[in-house]
Protein backbone atom coordinates (compact mmCIF):
# COMPACT_ATOMS: atom_id res chain seq x y z
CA UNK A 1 -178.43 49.51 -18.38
CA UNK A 2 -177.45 48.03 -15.04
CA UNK A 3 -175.19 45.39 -14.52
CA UNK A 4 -175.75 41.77 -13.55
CA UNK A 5 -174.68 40.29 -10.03
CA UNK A 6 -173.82 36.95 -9.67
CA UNK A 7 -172.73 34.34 -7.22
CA UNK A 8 -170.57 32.14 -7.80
CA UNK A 9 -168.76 29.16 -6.12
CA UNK A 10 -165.39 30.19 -7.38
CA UNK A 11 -162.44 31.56 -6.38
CA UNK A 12 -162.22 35.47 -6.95
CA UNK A 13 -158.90 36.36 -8.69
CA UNK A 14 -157.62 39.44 -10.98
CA UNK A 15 -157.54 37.57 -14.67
CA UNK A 16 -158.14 33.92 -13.32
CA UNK A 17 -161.16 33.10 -16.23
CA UNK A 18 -163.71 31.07 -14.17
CA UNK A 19 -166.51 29.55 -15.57
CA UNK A 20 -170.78 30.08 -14.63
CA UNK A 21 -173.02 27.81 -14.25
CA UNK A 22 -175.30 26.94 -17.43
CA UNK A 23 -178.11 28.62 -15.53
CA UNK A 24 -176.21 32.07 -15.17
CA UNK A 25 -175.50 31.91 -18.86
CA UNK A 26 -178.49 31.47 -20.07
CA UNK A 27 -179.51 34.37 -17.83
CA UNK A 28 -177.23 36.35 -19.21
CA UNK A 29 -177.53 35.61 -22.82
CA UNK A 30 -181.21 34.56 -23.23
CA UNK A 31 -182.58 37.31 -20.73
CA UNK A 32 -180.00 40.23 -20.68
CA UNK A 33 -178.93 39.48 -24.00
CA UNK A 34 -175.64 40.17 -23.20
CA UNK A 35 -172.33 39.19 -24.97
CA UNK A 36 -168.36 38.97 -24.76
CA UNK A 37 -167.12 41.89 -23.54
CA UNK A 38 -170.17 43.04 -21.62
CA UNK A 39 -169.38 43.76 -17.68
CA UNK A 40 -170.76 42.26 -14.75
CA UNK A 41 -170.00 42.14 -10.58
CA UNK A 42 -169.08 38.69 -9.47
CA UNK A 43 -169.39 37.05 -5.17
CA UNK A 44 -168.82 34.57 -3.64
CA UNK A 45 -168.83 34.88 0.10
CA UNK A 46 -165.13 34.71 0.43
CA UNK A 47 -163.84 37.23 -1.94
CA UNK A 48 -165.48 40.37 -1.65
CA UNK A 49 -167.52 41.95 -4.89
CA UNK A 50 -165.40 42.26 -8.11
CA UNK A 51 -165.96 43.64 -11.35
CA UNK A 52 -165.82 41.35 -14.09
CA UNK A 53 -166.17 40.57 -18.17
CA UNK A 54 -167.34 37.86 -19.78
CA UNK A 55 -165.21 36.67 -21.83
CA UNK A 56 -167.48 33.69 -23.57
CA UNK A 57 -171.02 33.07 -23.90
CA UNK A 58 -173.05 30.78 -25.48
CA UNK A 59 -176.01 29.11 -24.99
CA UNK A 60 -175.55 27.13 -21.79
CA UNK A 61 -171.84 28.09 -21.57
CA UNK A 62 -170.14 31.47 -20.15
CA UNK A 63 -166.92 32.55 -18.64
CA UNK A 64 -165.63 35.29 -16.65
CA UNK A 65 -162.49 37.66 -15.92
CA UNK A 66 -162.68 39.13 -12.24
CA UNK A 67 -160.83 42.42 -13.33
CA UNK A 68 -160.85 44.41 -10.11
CA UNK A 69 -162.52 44.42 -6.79
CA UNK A 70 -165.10 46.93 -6.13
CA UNK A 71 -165.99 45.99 -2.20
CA UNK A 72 -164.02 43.83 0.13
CA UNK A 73 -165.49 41.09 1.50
CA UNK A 74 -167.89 41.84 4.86
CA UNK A 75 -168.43 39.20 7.55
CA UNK A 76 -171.23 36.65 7.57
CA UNK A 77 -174.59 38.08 9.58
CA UNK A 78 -174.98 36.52 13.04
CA UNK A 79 -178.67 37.32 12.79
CA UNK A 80 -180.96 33.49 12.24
CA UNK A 81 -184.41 33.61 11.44
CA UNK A 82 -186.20 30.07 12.62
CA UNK A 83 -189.53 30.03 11.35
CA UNK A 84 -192.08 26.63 11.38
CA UNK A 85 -192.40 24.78 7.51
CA UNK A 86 -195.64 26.22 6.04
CA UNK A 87 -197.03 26.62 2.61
CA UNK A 88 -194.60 26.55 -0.10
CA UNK A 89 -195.39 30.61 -1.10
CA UNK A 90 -194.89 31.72 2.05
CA UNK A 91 -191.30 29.46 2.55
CA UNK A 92 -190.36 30.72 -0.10
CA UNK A 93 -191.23 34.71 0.09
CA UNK A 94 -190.09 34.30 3.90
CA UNK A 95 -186.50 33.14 2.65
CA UNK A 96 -185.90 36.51 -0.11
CA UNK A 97 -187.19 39.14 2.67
CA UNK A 98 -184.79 37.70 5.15
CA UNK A 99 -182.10 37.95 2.62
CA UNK A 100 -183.25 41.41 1.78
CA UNK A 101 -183.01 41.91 5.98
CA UNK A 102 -179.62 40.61 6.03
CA UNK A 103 -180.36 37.56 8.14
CA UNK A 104 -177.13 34.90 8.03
CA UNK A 105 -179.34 31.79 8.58
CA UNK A 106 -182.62 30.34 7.89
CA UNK A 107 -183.69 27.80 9.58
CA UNK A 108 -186.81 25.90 8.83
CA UNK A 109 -188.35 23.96 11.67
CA UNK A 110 -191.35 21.59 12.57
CA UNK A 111 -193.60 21.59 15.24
CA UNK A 112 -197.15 20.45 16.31
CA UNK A 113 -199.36 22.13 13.81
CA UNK A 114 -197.18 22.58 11.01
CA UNK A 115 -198.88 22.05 7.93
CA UNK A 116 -196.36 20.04 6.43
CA UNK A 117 -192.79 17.89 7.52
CA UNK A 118 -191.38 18.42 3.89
CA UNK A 119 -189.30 21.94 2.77
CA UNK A 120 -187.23 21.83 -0.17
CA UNK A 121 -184.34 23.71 1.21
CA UNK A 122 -182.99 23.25 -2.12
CA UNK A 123 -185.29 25.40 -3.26
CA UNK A 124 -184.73 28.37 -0.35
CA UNK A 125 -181.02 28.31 -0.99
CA UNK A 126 -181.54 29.27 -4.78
CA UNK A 127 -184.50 32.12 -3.89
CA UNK A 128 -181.75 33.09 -1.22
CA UNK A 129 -179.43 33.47 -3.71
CA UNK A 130 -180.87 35.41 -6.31
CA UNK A 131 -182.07 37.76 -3.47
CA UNK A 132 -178.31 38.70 -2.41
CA UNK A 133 -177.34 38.70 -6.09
CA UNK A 134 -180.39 41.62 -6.24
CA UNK A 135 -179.64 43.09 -3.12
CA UNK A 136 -176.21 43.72 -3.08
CA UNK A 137 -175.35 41.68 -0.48
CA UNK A 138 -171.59 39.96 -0.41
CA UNK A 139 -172.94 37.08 1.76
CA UNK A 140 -176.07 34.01 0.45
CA UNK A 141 -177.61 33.18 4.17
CA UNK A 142 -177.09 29.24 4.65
CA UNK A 143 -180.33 27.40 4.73
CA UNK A 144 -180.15 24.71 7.37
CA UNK A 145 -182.11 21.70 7.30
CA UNK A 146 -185.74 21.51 8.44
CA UNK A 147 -185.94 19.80 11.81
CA UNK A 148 -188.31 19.16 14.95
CA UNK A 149 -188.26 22.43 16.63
CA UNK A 150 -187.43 20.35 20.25
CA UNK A 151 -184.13 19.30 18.05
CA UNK A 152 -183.15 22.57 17.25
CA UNK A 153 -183.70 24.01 20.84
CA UNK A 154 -181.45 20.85 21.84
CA UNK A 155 -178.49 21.77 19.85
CA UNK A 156 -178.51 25.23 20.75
CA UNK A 157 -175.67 27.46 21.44
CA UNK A 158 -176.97 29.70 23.45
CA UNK A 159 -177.71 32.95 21.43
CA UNK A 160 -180.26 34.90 22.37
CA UNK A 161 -183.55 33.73 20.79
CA UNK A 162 -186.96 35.62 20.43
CA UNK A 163 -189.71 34.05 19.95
CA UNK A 164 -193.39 35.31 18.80
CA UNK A 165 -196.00 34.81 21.22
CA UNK A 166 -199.36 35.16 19.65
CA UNK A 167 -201.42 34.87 22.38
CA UNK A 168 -200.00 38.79 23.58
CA UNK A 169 -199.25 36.95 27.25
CA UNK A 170 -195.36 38.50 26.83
CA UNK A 171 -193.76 41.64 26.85
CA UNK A 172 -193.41 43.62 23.60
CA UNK A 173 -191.10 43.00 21.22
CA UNK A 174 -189.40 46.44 20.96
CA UNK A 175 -188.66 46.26 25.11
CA UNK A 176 -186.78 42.34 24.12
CA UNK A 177 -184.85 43.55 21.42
CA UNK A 178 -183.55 47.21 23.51
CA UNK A 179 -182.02 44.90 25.82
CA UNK A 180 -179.82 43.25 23.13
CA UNK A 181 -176.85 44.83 22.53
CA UNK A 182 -176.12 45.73 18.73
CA UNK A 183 -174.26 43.95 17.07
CA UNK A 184 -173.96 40.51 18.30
CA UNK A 185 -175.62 37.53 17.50
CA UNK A 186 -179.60 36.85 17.96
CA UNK A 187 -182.49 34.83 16.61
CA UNK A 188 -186.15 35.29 15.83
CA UNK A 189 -188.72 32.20 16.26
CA UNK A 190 -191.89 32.54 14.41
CA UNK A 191 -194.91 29.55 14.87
CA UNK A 192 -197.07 27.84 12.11
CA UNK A 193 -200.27 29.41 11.27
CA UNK A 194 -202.46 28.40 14.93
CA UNK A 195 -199.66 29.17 16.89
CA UNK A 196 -197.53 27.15 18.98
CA UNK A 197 -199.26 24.76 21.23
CA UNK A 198 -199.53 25.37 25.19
CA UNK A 199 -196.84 22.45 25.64
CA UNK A 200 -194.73 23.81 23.48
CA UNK A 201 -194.86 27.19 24.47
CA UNK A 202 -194.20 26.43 27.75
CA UNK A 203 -190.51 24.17 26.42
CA UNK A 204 -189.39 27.58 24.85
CA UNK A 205 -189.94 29.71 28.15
CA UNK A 206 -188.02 27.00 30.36
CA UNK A 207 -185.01 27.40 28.38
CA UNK A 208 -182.82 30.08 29.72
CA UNK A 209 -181.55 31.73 26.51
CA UNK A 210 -185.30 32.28 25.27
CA UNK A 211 -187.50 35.62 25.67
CA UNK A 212 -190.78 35.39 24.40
CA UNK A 213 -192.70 38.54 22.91
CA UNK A 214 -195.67 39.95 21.46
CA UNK A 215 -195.85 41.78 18.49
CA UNK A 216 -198.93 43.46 19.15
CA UNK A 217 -202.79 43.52 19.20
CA UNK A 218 -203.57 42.08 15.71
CA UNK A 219 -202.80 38.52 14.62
CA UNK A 220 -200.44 37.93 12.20
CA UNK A 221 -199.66 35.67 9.44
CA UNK A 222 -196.13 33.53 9.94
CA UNK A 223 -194.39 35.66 7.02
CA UNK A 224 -195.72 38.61 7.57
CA UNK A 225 -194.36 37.99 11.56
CA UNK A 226 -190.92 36.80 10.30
CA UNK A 227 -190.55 39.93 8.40
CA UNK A 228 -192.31 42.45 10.90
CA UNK A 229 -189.72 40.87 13.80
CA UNK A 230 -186.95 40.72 11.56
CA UNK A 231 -187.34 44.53 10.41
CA UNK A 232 -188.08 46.06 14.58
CA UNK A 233 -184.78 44.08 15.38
CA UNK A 234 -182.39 45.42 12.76
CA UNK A 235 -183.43 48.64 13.65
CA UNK A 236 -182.93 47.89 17.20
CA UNK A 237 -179.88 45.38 17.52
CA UNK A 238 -178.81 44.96 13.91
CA UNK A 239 -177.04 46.77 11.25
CA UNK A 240 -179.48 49.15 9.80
CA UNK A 241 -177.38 51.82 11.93
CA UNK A 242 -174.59 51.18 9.80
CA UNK A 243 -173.63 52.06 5.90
């Protein structure tokens, strides 16, 4: 039987009792069917991973007693994924993989032919959430607000930023990302289903901290692009090197 993860907003302390949220216990009571005295491994960002017990449960109540820690804590992931609002499925499948992929930030954004100027980042931070509770991260990435992509590029700080070029007029991807060097911060720009338009395209490749890249002969869908660029540059500048 494995145990549950959880996140929670809460201080981590040996015997401080801390409550979760009513959503957590009816998680753990009405879908693990678990009870007082059953174990679970509590985050929260700050604290590292702990082992815990729950020390109350019922219905839409439960409590918890961090007993040990199991993991200190790890820093946040520089890595930022920016990808353009599209359908609600794809936001939201987008958002776990890039957990899964240990990405620190998501960053919806809006641009010429996005099919929508509405994403309920709300929404995100929760699948976010339960995908580090799954995965075994120690870190939830933050989900920023969705914003005109000429906005973002505005307010930038200068990180490196990649940025899919589906019409295959840039260098490949794998040649950008060897000339990063691992371990520091970079960011990965994905366009709405279409592609970016010429105007736009053109912004991106003025600005000096942006490379634009191709990720080969076949057209690709926006998520499956997020998570085919997000998976070459771990490997290449990220932390799949590491334990």
């Amino acid at each position: 039987m494995s145990t549950p993860r959880l996140y929670l907003d809460q201080p981590l302390e040996e015997g401080r009792e801390i409550p979760a949220t009513p959503a957590q216990a009816h998680y753990l009571g009405g879908v693990m069917r678990r009870a007082p005295g059953d174990a679970v491994l509590l985050f929260n960002g700050r604290d590292g991973e702990w082992a815990a017990t729950i020390t109350a449960l019922r219905k839409d109540r439960c409590a918890f007693r961090p007993d040990r820690p199991t993991r200190p804590q790890e820093a946040t992931p520089a890595a930022r994924l920016l990808v353009t609002a599209v359908k609600r499925d794809a936001m939201d499948w987008m958002a776990e993989k890039a957990t899964e992929l240990g990405i620190g930030l998501i960053q919806p954004v809006l641009t010429r032919r996005s099919i929508t100027d509405r994403v309920n980042t709300g929404r995100l931070a929760a699948i976010a959430q339960e995908a580090a509770e799954q995965c075994g991260r120690l870190t939830v990435p933050r989900v920023g607000p969705a914003a005109p992509l000429h906005a973002v590029l505005d307010a930038w700080d200068g990180t490196p930023l990649l940025v899919g070029d589906e019409r295959r007029e840039s260098p490949p991807l794998i040649q950008a990302a060897q000339t990063l060097s691992r371990g520091t911060a970079w960011a990965w720009l994905v366009g709405p289903e279409g592609g970016f338009e010429r105007a736009e395209l053109d912004d991106l490749r003025r600005r000096a901290f942006v490379s634009t890249v191709s990720l080969g002969p076949r057209i690709l869908r926006a998520e499956t692009a997020a998570v085919a660029g997000l998976a070459v540059l771990q490997a290449l500048a990220g932390d799949w090197n590491t334990l």
